[in-house]
Protein backbone atom coordinates (compact mmCIF):
# COMPACT_ATOMS: atom_id res chain seq x y z
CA UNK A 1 138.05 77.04 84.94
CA UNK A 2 138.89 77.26 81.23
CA UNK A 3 136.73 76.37 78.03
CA UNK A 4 139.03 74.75 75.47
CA UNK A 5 137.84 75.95 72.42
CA UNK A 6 135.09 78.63 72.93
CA UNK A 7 133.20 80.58 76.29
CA UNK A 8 129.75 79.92 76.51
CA UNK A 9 127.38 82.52 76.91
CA UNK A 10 127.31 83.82 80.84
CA UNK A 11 124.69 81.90 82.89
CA UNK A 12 122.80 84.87 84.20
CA UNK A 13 122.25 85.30 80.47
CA UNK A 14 120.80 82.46 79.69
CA UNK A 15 117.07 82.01 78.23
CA UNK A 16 114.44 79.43 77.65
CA UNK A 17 115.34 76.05 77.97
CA UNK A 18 118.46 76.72 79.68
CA UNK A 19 118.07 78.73 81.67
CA UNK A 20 115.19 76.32 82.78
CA UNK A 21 118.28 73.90 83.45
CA UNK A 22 120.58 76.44 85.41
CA UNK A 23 117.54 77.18 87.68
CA UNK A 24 116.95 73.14 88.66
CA UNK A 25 120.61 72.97 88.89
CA UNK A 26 120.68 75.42 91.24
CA UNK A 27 118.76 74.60 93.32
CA UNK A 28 119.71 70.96 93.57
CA UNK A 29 122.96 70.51 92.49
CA UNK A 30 126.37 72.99 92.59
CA UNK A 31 124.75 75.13 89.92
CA UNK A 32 125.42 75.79 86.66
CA UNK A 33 128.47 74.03 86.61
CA UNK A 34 130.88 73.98 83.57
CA UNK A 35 130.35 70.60 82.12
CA UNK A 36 126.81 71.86 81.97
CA UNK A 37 127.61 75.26 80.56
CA UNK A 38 129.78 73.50 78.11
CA UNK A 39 126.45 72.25 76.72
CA UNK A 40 124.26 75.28 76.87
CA UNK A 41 124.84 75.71 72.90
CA UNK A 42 122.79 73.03 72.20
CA UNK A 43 119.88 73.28 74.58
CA UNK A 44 118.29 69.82 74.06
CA UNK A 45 121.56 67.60 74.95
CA UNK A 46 121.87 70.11 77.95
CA UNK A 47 118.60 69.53 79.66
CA UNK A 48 119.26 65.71 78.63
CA UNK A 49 122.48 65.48 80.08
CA UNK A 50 120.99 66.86 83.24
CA UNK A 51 117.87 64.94 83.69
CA UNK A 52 119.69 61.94 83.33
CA UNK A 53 122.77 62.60 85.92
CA UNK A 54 119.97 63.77 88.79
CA UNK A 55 117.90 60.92 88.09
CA UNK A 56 120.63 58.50 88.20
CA UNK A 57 122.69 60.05 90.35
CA UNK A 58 121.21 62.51 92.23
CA UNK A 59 117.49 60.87 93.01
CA UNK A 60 116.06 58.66 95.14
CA UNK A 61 116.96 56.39 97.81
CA UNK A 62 119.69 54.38 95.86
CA UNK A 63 122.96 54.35 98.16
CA UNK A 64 124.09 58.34 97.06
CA UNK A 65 128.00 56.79 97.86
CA UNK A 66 127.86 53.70 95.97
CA UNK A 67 126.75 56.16 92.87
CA UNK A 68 129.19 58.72 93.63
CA UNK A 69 131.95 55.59 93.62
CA UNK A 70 130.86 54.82 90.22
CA UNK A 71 130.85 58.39 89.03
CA UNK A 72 134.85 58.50 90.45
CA UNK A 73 136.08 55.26 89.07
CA UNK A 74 134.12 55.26 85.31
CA UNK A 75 135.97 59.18 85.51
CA UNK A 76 138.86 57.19 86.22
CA UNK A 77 138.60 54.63 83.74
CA UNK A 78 137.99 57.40 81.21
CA UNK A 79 141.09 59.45 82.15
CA UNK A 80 138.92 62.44 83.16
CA UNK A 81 140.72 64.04 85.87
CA UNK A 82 137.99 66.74 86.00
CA UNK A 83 135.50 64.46 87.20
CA UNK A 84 137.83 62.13 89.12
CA UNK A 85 138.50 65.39 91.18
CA UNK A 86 134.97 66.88 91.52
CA UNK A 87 133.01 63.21 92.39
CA UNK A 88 136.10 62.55 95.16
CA UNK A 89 135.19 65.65 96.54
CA UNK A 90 131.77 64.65 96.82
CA UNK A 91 132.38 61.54 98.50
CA UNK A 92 134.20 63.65 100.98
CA UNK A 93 130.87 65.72 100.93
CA UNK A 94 128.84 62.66 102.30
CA UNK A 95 131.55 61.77 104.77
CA UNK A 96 133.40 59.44 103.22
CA UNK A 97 136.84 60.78 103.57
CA UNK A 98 138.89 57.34 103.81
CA UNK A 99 136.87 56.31 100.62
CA UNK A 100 137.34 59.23 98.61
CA UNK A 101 141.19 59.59 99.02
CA UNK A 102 141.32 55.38 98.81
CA UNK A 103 139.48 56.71 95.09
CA UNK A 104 141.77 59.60 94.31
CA UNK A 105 144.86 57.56 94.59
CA UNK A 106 143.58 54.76 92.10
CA UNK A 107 143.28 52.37 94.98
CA UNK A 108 140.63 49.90 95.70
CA UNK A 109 137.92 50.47 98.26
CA UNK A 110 138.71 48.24 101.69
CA UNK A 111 134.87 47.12 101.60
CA UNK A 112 134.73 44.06 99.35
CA UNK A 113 131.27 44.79 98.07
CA UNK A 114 132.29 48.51 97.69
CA UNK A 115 135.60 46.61 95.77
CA UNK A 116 133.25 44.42 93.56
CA UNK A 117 131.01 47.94 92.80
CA UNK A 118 134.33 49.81 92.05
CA UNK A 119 135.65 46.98 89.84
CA UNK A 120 131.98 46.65 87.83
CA UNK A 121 132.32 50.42 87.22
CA UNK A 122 136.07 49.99 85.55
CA UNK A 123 135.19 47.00 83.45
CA UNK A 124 132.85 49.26 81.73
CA UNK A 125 135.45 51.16 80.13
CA UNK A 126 135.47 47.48 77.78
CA UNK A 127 132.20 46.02 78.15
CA UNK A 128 132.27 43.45 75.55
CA UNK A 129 136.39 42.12 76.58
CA UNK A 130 134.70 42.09 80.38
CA UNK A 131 131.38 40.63 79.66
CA UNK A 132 130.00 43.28 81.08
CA UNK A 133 126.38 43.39 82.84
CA UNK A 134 124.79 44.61 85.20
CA UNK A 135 122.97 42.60 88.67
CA UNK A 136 122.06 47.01 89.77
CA UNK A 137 119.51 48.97 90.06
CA UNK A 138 118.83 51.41 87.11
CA UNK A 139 119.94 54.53 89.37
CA UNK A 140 123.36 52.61 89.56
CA UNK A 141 123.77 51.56 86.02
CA UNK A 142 122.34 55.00 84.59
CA UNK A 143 125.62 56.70 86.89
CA UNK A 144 127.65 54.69 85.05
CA UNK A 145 126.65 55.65 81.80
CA UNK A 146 125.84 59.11 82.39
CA UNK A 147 129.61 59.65 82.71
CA UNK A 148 130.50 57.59 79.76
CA UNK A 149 129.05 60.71 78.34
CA UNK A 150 129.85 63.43 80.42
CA UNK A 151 133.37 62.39 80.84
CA UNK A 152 134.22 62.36 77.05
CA UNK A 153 132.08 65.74 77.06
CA UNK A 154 134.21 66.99 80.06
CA UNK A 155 137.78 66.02 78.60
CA UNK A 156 136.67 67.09 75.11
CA UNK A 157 135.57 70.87 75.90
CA UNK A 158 136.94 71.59 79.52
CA UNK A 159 140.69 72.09 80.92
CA UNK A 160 141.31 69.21 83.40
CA UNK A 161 142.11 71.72 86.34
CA UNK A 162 138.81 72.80 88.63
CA UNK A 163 141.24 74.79 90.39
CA UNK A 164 144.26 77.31 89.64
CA UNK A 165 147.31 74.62 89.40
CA UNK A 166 145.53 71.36 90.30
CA UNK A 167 144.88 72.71 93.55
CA UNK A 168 141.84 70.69 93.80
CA UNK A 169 144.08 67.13 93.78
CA UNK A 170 145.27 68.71 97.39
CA UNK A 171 143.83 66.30 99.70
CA UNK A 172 143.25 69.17 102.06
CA UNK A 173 141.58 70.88 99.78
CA UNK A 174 139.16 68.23 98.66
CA UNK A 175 138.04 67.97 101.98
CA UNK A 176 137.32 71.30 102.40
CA UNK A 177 135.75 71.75 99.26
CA UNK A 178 133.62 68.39 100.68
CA UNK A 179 132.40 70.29 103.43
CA UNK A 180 131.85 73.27 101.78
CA UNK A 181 129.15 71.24 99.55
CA UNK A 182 128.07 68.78 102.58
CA UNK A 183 124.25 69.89 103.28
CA UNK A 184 123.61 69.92 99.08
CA UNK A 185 125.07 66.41 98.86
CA UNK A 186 122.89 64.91 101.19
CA UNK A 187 119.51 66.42 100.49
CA UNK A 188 117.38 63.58 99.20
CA UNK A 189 115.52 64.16 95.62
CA UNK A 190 112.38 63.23 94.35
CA UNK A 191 112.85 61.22 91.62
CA UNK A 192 111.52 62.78 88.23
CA UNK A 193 111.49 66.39 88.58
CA UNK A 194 113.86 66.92 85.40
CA UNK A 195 111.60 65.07 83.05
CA UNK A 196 109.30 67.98 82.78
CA UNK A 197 112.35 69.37 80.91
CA UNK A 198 112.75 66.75 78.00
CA UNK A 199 109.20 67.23 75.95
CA UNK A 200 107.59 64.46 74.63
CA UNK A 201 109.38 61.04 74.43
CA UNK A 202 110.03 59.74 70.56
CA UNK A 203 111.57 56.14 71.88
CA UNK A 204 110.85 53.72 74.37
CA UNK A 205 113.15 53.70 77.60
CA UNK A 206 115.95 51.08 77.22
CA UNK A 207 115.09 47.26 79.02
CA UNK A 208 117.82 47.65 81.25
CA UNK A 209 116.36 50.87 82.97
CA UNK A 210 112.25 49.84 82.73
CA UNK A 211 110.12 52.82 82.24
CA UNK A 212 111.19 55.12 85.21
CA UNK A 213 113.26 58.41 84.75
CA UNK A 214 116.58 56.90 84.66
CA UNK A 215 115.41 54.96 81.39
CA UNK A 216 113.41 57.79 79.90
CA UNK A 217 116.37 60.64 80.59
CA UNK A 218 118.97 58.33 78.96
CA UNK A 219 116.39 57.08 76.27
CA UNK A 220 116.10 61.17 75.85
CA UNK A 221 120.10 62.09 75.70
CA UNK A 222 120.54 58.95 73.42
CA UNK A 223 117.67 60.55 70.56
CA UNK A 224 119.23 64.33 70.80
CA UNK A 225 122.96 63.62 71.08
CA UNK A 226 122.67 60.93 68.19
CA UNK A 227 121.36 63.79 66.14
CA UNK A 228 124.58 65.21 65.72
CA UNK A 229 125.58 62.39 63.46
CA UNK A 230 123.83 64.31 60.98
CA UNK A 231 126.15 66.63 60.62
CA UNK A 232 128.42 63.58 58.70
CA UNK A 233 127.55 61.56 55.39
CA UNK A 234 126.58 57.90 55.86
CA UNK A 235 130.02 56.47 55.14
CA UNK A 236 131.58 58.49 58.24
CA UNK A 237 128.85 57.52 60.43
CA UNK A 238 129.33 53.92 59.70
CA UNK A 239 132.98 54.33 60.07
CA UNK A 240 132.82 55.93 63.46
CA UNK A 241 130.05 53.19 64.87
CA UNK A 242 132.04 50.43 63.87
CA UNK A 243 135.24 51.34 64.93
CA UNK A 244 133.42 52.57 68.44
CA UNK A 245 132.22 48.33 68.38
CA UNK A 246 135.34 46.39 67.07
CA UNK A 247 137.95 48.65 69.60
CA UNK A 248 135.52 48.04 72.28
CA UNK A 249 136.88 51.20 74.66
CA UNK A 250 140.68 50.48 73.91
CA UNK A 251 142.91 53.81 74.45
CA UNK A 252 145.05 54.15 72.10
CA UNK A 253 148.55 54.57 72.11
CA UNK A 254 148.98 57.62 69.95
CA UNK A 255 145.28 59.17 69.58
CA UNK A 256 146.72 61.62 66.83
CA UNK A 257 147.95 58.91 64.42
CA UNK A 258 145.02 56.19 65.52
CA UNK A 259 142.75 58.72 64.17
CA UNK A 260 144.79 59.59 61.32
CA UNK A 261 144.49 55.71 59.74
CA UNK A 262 141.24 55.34 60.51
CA UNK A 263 140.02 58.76 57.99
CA UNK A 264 142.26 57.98 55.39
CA UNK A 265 139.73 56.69 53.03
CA UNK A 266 136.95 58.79 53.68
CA UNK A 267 135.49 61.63 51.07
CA UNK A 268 137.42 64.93 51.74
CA UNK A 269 134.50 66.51 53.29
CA UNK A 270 134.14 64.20 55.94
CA UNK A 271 137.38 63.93 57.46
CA UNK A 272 137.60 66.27 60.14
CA UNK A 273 134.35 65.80 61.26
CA UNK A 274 135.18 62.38 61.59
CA UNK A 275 138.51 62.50 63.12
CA UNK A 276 136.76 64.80 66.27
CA UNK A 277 133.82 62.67 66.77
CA UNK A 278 136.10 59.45 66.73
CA UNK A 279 138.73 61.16 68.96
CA UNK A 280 135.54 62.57 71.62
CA UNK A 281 134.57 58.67 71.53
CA UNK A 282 137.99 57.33 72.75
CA UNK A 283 140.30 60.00 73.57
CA UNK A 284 138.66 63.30 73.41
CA UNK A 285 141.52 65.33 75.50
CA UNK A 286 143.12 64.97 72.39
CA UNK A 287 140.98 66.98 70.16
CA UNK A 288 142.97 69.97 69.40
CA UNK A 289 143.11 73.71 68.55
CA UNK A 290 143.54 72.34 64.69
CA UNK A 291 140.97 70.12 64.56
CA UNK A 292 138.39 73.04 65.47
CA UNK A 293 139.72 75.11 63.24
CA UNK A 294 139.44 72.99 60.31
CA UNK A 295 135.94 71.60 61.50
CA UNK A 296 134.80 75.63 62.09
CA UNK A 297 136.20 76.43 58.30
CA UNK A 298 132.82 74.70 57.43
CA UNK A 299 130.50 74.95 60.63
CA UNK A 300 131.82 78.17 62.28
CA UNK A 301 128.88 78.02 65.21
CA UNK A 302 129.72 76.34 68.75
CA UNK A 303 126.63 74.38 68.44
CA UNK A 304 127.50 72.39 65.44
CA UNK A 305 131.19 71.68 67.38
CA UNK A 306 129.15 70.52 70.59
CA UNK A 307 126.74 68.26 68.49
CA UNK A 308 129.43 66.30 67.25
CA UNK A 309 131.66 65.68 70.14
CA UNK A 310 128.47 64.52 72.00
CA UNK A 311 127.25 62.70 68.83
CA UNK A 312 131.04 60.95 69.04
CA UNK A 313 130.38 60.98 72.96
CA UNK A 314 126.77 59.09 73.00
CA UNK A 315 128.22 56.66 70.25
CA UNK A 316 130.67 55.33 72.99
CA UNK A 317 128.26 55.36 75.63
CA UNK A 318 125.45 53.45 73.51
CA UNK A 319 128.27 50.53 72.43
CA UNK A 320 128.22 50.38 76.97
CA UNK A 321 124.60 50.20 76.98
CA UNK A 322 123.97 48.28 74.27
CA UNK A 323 125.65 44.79 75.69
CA UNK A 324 122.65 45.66 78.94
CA UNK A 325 120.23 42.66 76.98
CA UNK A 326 116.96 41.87 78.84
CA UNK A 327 118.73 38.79 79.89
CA UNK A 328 121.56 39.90 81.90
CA UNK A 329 119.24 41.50 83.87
């Protein structure tokens, strides 16, 4: 597994807050994996990217393979082979081998209502062109935008490959790997066990989610990664939250040149800053070497790089939530 632009500090290492996260992750997850490790510069997104992922995907008595669908085809819909790869292997973890290669190969699921599930999850990608809502329960929906996030986080700051050479697209070897992680997949979780990790709440959980975990972990990820933001002037932020509203999740066709256009105007200092945080909202793989090293000429520390691709990240994920009103509940 390779970091893309820096190594984070070795887990055993860790302190304080995280390595508060490694140790819950550890014992209830596949431990400190990289997306999370990816994070560990900036403690607060770390521990909020965790808490909400277990409570939505990992807790309580929700369907585990329905979420673990929508964790594969959001990754899909996002182009993040690194979670494609790692949530197929999952599903073969619970058994579901037909289901997880049906997922790997882009296909749709046999099982109409597992079809209708799989086909809610990709419309998110453009919730406002869909008319996206959601008729789920807030473990479902919070899977669904916990990857919004993680994905862009994933495809920003990891290589695609979980394995030397793409081994891990081997269908033999995702079922292997499936087994290998079998008895920690299934384990049922108490909801609400990461919460203790988040500190006092400053905002009230979103409508969609009520005031469980789900709604208080993503209410918690939404305050710390939007914090990053800060580390623009006003006219970038505005610049990268309306663009993230009028291109409603479009891909586009040249990332590098998209981007480009879109920072022409802005004051000198911004720029860069801008570019990566629009680029880590709708096509982060394509943040490169030069971008860091033009953003690091002025912020040289990891943190301040991690801050804004997740500030970039949550501003995609929010424009998802955001079309969630009260009513389409």
């Amino acid at each position: 597994m390779t970091y893309r632009f820096f190594t984070p500090v070795p887990a055993k290492a860790a302190t304080g807050l995280t390595a508060e996260v490694y140790w819950q992750l550890r014992d209830e997850f596949l431990g400190p994996a990289p997306t999370f490790q990816a994070l560990s510069a900036v403690p607060k997104v770390l521990a909020a990217t965790w808490a909400l992922m277990r409570e939505a995907l990992l807790a309580g008595d929700t369907s585990r393979v329905d979420r673990e669908l929508v964790a594969s085809v959001v990754s899909r819909a996002n182009r993040c082979r690194f979670c494609v790869d790692a949530h197929v292997m999952l599903l073969h973890a619970l058994g579901e081998h037909e289901l997880a290669e049906v997922v790997a190969r882009g296909g749709t699921p046999p099982d109409p209502r597992q079809a209708a599930l799989a086909a809610w999850a990709e419309a998110s990608r453009t919730p406002e062109a869909a008319d996206w809502a959601s008729p789920y329960r807030p473990e479902v929906t919070g899977t669904a935008l916990a990857f919004h996030f993680i994905n862009r986080i994933v495809s920003a700051l990891l290589d695609p490959d979980l394995l030397p050479g793409g081994l891990q697209r081997s269908p033999m070897v995702r079922s292997v790997g499936g087994r290998l992680y079998a008895r920690t997949a299934r384990e049922p979780k108490e909801p609400g066990r990461s919460l203790a990790l988040l500190g006092t709440a400053t905002t009230a959980p979103p409508a969609w989610a009520g005031d469980g975990p789900v709604g208080i972990a993503y209410a918690s990820l939404r305050n710390a990664a939007t914090r990053g933001g800060d580390l623009l002037g006003d006219v970038a932020r505005r610049t990268v939250a309306a663009t993230v509203r009028w291109e409603d999740g479009r891909h586009p066709a040249r990332p590098a040149e998209w981007a480009a256009d879109l920072i022409r105007d802005l004051p000198g200092t911004d720029r860069v800053g801008t570019r990566i945080a629009l680029l880590a909202a709708f096509a982060p793989s394509a943040i490169r070497e030069g971008d860091v090293a033009l953003w690091r000429l002025s912020h040289p520390d990891d943190a301040d790089l991690v801050r804004l691709v997740a500030y970039g990240a949550i501003t995609a994920t929010d424009h998802v939530a955001q079309t969630l009103s009260p009513a389409q509940l």
